[in-house]
Protein backbone atom coordinates (compact mmCIF):
# COMPACT_ATOMS: atom_id res chain seq x y z
CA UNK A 1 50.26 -41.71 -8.61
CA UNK A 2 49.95 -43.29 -5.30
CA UNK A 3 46.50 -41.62 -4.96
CA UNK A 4 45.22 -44.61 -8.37
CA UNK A 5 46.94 -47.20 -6.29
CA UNK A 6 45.08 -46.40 -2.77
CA UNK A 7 42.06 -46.62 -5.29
CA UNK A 8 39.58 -48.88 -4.09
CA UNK A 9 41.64 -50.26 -0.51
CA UNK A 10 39.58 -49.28 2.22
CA UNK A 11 40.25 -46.53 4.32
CA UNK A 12 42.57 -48.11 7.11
CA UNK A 13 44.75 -49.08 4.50
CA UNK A 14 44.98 -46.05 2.13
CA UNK A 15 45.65 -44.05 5.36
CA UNK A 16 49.17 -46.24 6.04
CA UNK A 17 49.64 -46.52 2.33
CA UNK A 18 49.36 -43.57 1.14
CA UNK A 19 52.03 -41.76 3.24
CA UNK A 20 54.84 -44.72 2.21
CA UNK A 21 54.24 -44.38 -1.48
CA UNK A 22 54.09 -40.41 -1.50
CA UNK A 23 57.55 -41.38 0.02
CA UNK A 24 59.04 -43.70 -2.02
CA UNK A 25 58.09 -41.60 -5.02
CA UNK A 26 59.92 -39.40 -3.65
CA UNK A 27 63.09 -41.50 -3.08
CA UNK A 28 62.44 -42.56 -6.87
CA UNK A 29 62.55 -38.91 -8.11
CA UNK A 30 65.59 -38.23 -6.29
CA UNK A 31 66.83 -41.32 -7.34
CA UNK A 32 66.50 -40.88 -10.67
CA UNK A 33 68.03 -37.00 -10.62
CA UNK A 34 71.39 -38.87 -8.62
CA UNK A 35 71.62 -41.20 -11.79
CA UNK A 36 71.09 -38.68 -14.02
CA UNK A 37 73.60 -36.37 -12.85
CA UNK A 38 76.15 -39.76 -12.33
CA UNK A 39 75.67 -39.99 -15.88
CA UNK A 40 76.56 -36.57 -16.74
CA UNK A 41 79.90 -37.20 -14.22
CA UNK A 42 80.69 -40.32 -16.29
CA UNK A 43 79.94 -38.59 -19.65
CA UNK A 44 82.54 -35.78 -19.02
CA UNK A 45 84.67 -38.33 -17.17
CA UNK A 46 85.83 -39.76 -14.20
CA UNK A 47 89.20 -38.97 -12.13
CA UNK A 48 92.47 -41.25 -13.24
CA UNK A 49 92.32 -42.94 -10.06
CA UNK A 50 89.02 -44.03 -11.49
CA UNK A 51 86.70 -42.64 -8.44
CA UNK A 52 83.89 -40.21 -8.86
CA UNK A 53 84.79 -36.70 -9.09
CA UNK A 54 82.07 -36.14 -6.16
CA UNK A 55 81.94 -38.97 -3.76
CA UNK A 56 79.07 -37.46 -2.15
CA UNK A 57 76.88 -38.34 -4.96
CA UNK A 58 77.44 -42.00 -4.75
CA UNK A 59 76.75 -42.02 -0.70
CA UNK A 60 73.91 -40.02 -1.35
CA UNK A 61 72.54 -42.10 -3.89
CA UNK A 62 73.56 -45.63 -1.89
CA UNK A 63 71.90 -43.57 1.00
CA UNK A 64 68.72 -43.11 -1.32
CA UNK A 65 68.42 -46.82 -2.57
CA UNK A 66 68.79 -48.10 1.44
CA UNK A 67 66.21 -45.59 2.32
CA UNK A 68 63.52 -46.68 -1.18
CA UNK A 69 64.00 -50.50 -0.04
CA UNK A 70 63.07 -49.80 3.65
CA UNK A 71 60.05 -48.22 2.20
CA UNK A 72 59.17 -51.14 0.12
CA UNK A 73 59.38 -53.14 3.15
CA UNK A 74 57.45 -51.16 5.11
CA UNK A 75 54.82 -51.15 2.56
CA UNK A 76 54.71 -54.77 1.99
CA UNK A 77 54.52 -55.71 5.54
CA UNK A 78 51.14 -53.68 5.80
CA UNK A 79 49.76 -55.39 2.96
CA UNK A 80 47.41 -58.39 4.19
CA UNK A 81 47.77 -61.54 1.92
């Protein structure tokens, strides 16, 4: 996918783009596995003290979503207005 959006940006800017939204597809994917698999947690249940049965999933996944809107950042700040 990010090889339609770099369609038609000249060359400077499809080789800084590029890179960022290979990445933050990436962080989206992974994203989107870390909610699926919260789902399935929630599904089965959660803990009576009402935490998740694996807290490293949520501070992965709050490590994920920091990490997708740096990218964003860093991909808006190249773009020239």
């Amino acid at each position: 996918m990010s090889g339609k959006l770099a369609e038609g940006l000249s060359a400077e800017l499809r080789e800084v783009l590029v890179p960022l939204l290979t990445e933050i597809e990436s962080l989206n994917e992974r994203i989107k596995e870390y909610d699926e698999r919260m789902d399935k947690i929630a599904k089965e249940g959660c803990q009576p003290h009402g935490r998740w049965p694996d807290q490293s999933i949520q501070a992965e996944l709050t490590w994920l979503e920091h990490r997708a809107d740096e990218a964003a950042l860093r991909v808006q700040s190249t773009i020239p207005l």
